[in-house]
N, C-alpha and C. Protein backbone atom coordinates (compact mmCIF):
# COMPACT_ATOMS: atom_id res chain seq x y z
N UNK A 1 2.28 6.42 -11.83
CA UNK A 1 1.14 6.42 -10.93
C UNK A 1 1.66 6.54 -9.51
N UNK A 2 1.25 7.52 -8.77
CA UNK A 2 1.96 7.69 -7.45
C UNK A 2 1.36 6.42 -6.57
N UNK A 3 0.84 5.70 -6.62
CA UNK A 3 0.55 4.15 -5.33
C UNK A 3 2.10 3.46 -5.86
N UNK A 4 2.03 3.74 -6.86
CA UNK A 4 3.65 2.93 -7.24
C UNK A 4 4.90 3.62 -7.11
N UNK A 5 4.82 4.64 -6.41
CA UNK A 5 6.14 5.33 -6.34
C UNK A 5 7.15 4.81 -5.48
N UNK A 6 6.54 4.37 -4.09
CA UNK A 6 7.66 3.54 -3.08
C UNK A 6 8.25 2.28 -3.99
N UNK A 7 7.22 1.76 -4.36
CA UNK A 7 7.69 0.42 -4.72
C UNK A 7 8.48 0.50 -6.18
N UNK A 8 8.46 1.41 -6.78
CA UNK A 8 9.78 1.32 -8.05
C UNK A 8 10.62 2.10 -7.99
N UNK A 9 11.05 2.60 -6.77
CA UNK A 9 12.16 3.24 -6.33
C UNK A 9 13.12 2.22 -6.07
N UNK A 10 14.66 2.44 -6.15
CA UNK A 10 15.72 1.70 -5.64
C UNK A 10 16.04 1.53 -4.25
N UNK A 11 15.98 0.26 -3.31
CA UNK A 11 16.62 0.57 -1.96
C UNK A 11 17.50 2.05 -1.83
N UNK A 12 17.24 2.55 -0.82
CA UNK A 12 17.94 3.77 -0.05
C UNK A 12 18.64 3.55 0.65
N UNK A 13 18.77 2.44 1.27
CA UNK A 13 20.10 1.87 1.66
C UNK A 13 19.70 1.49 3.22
N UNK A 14 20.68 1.37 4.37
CA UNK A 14 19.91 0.89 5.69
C UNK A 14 19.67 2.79 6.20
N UNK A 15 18.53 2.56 7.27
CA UNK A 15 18.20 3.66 7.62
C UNK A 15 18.74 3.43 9.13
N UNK A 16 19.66 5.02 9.47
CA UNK A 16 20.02 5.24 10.74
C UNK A 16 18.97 4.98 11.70
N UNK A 17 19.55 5.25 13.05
CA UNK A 17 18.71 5.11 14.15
C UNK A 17 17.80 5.95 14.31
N UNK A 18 18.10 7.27 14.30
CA UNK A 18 17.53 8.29 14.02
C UNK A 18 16.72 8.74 13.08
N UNK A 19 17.20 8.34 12.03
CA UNK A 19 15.67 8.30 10.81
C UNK A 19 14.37 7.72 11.20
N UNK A 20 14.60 5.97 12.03
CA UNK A 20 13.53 5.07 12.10
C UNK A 20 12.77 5.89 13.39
N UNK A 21 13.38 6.06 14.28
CA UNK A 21 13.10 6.83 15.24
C UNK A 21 11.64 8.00 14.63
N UNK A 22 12.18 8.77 13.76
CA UNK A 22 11.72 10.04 13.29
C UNK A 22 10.45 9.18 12.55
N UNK A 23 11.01 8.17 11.77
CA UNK A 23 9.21 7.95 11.17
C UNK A 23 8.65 6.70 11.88
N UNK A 24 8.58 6.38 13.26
CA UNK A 24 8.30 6.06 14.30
C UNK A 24 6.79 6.92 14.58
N UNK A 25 7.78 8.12 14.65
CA UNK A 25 6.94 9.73 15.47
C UNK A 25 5.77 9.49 14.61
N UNK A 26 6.61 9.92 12.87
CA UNK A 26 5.14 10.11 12.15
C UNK A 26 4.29 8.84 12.52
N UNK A 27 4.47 7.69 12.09
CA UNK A 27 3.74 6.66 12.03
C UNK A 27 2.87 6.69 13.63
N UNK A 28 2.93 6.84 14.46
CA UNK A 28 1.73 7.59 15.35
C UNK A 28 0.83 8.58 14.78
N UNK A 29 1.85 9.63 14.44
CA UNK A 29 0.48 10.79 14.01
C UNK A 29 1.63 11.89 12.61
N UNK A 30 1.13 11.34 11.97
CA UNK A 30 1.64 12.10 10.50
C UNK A 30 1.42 13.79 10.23
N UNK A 31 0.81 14.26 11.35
CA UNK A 31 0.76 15.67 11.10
C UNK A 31 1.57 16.30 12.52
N UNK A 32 2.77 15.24 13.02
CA UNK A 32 3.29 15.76 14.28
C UNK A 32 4.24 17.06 13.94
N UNK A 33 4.43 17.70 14.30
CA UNK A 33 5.14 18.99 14.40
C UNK A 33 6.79 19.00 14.54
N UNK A 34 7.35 18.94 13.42
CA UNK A 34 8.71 18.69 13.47
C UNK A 34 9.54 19.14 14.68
N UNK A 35 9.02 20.45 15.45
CA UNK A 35 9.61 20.20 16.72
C UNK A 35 9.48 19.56 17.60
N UNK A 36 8.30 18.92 17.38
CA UNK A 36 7.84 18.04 18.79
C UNK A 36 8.59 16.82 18.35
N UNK A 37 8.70 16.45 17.26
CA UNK A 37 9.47 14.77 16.75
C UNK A 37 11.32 15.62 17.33
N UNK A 38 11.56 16.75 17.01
CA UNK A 38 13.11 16.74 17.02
C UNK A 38 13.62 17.10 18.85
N UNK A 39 12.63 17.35 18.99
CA UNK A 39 12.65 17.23 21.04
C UNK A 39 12.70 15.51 21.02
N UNK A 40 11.89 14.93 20.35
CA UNK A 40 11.85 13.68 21.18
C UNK A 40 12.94 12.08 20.26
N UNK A 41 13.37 13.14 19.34
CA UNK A 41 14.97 12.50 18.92
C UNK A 41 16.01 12.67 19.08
N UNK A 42 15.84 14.44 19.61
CA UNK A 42 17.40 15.16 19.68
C UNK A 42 17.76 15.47 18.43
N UNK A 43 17.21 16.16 17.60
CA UNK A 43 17.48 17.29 16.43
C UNK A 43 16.55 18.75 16.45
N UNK A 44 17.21 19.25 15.56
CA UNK A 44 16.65 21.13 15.64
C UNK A 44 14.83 20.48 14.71
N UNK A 45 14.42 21.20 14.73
CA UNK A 45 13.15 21.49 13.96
C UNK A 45 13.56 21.20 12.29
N UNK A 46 14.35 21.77 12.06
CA UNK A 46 14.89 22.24 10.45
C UNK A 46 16.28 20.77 10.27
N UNK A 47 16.36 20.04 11.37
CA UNK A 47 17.27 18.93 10.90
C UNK A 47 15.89 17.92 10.64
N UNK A 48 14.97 18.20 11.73
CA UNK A 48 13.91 17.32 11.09
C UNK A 48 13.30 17.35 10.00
N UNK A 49 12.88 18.47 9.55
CA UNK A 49 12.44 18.32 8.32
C UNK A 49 13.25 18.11 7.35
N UNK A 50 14.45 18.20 7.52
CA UNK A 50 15.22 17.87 6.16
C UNK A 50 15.30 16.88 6.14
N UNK A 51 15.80 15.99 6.97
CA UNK A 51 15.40 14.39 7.13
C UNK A 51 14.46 13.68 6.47
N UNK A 52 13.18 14.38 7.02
CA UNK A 52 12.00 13.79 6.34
C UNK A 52 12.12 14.60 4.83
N UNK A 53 12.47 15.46 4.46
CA UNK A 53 12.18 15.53 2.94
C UNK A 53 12.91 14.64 2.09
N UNK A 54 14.33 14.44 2.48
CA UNK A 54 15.06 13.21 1.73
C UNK A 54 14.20 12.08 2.17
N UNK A 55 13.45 11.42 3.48
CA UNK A 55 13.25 10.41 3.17
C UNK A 55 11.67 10.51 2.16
N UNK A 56 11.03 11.35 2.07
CA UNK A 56 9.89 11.70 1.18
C UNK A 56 10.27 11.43 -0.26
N UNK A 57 11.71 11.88 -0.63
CA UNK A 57 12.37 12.58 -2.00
C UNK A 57 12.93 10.89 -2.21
N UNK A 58 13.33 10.51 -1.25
CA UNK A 58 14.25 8.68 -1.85
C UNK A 58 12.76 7.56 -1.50
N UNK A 59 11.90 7.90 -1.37
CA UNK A 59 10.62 6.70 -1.67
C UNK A 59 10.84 6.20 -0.06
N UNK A 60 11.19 6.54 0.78
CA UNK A 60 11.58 5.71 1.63
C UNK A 60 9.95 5.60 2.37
N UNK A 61 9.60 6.97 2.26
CA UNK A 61 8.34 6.92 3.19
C UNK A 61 7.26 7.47 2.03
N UNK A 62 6.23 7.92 3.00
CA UNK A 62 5.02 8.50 2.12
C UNK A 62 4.16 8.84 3.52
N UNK A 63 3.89 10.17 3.29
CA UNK A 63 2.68 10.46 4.53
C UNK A 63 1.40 10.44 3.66
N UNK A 64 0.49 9.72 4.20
CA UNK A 64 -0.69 9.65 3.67
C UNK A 64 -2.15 9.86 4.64
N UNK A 65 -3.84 10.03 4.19
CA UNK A 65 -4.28 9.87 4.88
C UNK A 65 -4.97 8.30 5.36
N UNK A 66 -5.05 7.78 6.20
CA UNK A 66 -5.68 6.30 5.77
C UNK A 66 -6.93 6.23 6.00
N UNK A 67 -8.31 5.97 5.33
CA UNK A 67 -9.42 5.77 5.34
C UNK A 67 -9.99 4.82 5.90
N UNK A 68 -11.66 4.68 6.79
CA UNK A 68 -11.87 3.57 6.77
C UNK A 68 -12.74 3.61 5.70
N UNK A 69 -12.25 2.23 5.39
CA UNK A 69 -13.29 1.95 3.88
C UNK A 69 -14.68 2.21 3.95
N UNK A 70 -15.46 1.21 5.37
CA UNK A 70 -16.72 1.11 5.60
C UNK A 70 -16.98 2.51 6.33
N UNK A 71 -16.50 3.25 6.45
CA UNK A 71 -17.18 5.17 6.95
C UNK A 71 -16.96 5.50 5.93
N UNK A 72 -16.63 5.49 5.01
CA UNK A 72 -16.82 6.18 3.46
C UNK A 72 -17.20 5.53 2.37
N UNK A 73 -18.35 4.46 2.66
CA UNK A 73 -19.09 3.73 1.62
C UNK A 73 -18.47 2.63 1.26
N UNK A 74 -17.10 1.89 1.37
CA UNK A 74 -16.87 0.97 0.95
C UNK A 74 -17.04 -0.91 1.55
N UNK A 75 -18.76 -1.55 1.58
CA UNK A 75 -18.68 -2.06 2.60
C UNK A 75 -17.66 -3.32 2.53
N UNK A 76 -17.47 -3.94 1.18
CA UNK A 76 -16.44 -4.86 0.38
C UNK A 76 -15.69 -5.06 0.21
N UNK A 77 -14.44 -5.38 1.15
CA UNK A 77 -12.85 -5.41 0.85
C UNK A 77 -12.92 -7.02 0.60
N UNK A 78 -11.84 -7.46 -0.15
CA UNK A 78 -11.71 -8.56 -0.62
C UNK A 78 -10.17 -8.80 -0.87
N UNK A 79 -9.54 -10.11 -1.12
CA UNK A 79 -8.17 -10.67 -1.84
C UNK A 79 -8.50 -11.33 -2.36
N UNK A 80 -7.65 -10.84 -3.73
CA UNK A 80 -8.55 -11.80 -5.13
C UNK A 80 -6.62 -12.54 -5.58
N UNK A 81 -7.10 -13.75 -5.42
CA UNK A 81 -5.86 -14.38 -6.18
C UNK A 81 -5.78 -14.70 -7.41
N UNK A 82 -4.71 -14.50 -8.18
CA UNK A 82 -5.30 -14.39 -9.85
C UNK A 82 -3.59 -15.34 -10.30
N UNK A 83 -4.46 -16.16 -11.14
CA UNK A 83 -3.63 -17.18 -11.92
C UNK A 83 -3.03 -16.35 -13.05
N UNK A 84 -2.17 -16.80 -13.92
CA UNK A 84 -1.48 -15.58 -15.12
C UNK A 84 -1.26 -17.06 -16.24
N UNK A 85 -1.62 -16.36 -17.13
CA UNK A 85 -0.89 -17.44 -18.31
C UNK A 85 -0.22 -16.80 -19.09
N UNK A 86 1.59 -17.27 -19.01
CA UNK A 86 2.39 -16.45 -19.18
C UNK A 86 3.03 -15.07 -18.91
N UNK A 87 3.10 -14.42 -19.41
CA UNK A 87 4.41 -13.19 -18.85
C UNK A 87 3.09 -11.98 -17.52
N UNK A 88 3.71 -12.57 -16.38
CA UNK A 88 3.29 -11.63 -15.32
C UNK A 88 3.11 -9.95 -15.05
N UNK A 89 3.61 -9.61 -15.63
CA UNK A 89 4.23 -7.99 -15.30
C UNK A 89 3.21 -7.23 -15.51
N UNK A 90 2.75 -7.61 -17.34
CA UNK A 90 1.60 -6.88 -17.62
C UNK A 90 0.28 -7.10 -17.25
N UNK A 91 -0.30 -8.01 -16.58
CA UNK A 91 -1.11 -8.13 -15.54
C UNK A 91 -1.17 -7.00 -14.42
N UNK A 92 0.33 -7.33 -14.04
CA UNK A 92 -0.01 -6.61 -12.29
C UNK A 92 -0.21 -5.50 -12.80
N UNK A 93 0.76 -4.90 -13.90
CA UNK A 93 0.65 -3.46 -14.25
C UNK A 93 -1.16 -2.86 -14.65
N UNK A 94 -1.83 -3.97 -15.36
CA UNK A 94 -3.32 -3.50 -15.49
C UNK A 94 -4.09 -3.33 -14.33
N UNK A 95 -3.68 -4.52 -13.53
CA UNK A 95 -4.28 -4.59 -12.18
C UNK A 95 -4.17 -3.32 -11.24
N UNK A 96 -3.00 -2.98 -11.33
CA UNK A 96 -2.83 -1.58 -10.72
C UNK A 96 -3.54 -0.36 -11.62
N UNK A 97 -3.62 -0.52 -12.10
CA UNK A 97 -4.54 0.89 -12.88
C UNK A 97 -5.93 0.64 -12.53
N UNK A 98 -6.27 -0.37 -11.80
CA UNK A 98 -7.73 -0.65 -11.71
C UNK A 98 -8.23 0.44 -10.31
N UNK A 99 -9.07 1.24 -10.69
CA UNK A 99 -9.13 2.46 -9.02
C UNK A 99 -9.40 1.80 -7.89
N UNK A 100 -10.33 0.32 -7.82
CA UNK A 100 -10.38 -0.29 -6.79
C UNK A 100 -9.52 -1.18 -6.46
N UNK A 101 -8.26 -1.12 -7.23
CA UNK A 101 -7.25 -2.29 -6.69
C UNK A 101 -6.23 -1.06 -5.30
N UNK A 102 -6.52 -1.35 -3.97
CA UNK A 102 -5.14 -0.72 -3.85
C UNK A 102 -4.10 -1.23 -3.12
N UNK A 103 -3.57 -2.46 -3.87
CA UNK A 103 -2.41 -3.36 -3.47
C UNK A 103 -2.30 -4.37 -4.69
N UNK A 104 -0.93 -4.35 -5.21
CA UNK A 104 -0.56 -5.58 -6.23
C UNK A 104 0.36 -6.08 -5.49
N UNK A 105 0.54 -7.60 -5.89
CA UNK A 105 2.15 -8.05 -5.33
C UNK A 105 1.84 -9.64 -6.46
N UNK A 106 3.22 -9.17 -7.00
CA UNK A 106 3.68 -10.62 -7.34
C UNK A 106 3.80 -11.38 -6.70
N UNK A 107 3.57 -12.86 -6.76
CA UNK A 107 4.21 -13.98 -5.90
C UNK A 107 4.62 -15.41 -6.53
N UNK A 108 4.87 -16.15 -5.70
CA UNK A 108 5.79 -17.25 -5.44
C UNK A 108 4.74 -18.15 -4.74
N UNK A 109 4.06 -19.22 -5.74
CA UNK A 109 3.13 -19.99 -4.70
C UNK A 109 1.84 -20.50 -5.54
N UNK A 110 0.98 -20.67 -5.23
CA UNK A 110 -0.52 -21.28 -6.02
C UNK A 110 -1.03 -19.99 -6.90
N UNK A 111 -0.57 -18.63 -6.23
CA UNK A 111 -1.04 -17.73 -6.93
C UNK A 111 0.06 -16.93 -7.73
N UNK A 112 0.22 -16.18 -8.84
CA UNK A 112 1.16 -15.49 -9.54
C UNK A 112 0.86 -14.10 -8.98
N UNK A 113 0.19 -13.70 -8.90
CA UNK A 113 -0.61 -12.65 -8.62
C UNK A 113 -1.42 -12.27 -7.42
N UNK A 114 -1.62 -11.29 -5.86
CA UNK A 114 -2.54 -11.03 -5.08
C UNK A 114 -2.91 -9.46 -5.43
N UNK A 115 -4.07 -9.56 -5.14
CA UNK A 115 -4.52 -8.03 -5.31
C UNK A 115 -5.57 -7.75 -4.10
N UNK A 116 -5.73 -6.71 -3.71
CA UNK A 116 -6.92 -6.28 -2.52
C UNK A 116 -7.65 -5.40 -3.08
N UNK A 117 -8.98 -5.49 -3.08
CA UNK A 117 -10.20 -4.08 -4.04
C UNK A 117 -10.81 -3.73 -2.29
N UNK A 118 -11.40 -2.84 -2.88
CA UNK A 118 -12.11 -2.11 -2.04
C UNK A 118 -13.48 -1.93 -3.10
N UNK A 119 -14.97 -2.35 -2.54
CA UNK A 119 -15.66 -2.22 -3.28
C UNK A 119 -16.86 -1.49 -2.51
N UNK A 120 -18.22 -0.73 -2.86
CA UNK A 120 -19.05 -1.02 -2.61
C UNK A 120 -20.30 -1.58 -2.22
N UNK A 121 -20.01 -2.66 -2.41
CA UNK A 121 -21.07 -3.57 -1.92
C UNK A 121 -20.79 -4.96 -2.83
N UNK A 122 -21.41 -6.00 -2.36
CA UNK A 122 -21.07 -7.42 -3.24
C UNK A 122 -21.18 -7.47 -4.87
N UNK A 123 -22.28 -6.60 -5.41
CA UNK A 123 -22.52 -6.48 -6.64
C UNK A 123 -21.28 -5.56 -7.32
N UNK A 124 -21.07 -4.77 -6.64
CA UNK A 124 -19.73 -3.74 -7.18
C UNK A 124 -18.64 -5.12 -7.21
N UNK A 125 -18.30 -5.85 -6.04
CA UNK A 125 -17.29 -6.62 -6.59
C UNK A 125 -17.42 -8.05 -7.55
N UNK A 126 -18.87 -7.96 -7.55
CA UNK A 126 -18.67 -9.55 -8.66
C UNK A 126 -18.40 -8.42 -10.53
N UNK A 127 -18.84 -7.11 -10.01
CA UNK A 127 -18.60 -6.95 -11.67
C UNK A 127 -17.44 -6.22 -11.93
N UNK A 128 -16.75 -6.11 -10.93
CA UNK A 128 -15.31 -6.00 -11.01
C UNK A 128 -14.63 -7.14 -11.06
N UNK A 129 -14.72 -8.10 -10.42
CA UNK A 129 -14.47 -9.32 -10.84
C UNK A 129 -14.68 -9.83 -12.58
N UNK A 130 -15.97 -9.86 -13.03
CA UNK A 130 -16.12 -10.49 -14.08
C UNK A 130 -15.89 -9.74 -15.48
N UNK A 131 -16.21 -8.40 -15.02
CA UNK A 131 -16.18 -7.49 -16.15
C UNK A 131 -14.59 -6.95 -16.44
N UNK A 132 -13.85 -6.76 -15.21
CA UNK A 132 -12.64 -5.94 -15.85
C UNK A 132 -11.30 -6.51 -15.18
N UNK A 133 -11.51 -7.51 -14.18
CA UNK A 133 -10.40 -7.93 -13.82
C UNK A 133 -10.30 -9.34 -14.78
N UNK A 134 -11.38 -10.60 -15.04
CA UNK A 134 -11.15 -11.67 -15.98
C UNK A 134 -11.25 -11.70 -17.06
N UNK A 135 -11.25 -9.72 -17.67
CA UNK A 135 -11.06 -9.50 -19.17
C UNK A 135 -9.77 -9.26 -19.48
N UNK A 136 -9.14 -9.16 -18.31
CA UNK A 136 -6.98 -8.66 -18.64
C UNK A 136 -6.80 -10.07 -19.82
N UNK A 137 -6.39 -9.74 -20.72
CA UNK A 137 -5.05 -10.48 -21.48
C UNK A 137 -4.27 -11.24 -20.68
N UNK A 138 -4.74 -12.80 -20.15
CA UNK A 138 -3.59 -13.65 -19.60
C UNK A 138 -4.21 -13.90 -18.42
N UNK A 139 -5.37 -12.97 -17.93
CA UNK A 139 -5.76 -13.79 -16.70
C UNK A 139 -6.33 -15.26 -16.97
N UNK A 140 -5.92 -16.00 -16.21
CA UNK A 140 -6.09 -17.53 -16.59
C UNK A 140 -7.50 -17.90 -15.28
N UNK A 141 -7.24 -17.38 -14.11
CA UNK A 141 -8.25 -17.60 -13.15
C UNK A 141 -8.50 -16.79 -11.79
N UNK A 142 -9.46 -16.50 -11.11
CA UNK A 142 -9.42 -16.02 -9.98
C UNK A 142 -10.10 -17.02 -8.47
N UNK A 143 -9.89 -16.49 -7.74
CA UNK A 143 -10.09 -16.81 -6.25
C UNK A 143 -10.36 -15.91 -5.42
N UNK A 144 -11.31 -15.45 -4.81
CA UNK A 144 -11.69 -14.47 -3.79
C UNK A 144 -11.94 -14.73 -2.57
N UNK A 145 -11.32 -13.82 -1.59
CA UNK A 145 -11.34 -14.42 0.02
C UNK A 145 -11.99 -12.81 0.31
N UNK A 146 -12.82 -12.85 0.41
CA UNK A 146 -13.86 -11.96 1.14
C UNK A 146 -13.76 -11.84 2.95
N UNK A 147 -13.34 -10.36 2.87
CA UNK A 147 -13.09 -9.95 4.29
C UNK A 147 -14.32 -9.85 4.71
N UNK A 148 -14.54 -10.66 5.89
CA UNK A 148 -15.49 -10.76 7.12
C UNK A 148 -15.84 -9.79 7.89
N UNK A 149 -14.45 -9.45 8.53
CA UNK A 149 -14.05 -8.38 10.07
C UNK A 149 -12.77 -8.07 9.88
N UNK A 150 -12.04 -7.17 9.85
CA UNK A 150 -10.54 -6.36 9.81
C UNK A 150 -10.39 -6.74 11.42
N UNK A 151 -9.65 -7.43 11.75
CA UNK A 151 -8.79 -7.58 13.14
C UNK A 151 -7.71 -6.84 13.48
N UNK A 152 -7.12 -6.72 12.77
CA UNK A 152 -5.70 -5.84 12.73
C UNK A 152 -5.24 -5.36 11.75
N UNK A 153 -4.84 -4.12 11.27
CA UNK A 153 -4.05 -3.07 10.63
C UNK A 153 -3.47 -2.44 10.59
N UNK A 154 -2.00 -2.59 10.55
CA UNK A 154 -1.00 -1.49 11.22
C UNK A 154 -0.32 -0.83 10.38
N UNK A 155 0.10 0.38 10.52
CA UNK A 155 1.73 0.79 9.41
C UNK A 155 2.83 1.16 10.56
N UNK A 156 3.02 0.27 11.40
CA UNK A 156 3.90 0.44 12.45
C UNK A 156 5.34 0.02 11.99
N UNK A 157 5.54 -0.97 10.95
CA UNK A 157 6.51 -1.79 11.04
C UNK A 157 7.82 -0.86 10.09
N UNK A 158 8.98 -1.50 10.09
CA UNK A 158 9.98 -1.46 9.44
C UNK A 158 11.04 -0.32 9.80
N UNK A 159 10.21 -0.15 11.28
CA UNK A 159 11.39 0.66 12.08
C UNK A 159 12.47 -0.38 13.01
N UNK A 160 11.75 -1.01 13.46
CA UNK A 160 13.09 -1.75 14.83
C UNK A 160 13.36 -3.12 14.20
């Protein structure tokens, strides 16, 4: 499933100065013009893009578009914390096949499990809730923290 492609890739190892630099550029604006990023790193056009295709090709990055949920119908974002009874893996793995999940993460803590949906409206998420997320094999319990107001959202990080 490509949402899982960064994350079951192997570390790529530390990234030069110049790489972070380069997806710096993108992470402003993902359709920047490899010459305009290699003017403002000091590489040719064609060192930039090769750059970025290895880091595309080793999981390192991903250009994507990002949506707002609520301009395209989704008024319901939520974090649902989910208890597991017994072996974790195959959980997250269902959880991720779910179209409105788009974030899994294991954890360490009160919860085994966080997930974020994106729903249509409150009724879309109680029957995603009841119907297909507390029918998994092993879900033991849930918890929902219902987003209010989005304050901040960035994909700035993991350059400096």
């Amino acid at each position: 499933m490509e949402r899982r492609s960064l994350i079951d890739r192997a570390p790529a190892g530390p990234l030069d100065d110049i790489s972070k630099m380069i997806i710096e550029q993108l992470q402003e604006d993902g359709r920047r013009p490899y010459g305009t990023i290699g003017k403002a790193v000091g590489l040719s056009e064609s060192a930039v893009r090769q750059r970025v295709q290895r880091l595309l090709d080793t999981g390192v990055m991903q250009i994507v578009a990002v949506t707002d949920p609520l301009q395209v119908g989704f008024a319901r974002q939520a974090l649902i914390g989910i208890r597991v009874d017994g072996e974790t893996l195959s959980v997250a793995d269902a959880l991720a096949d779910i179209e409105e999940v788009d974030y899994v993460v294991m954890t360490a803590g009160s919860f085994d499990i966080l997930v974020e949906v994106v729903c249509e409206d409150d009724n879309h998420l109680l029957d995603l809730l009841s119907t297909r997320i507390r029918s998994i094999p092993g879900v033991r319990s849930t918890e929902s923290f219902v987003y209010l107001r989005l304050r901040k959202q960035t994909y700035g990080w993991g350059t400096r």
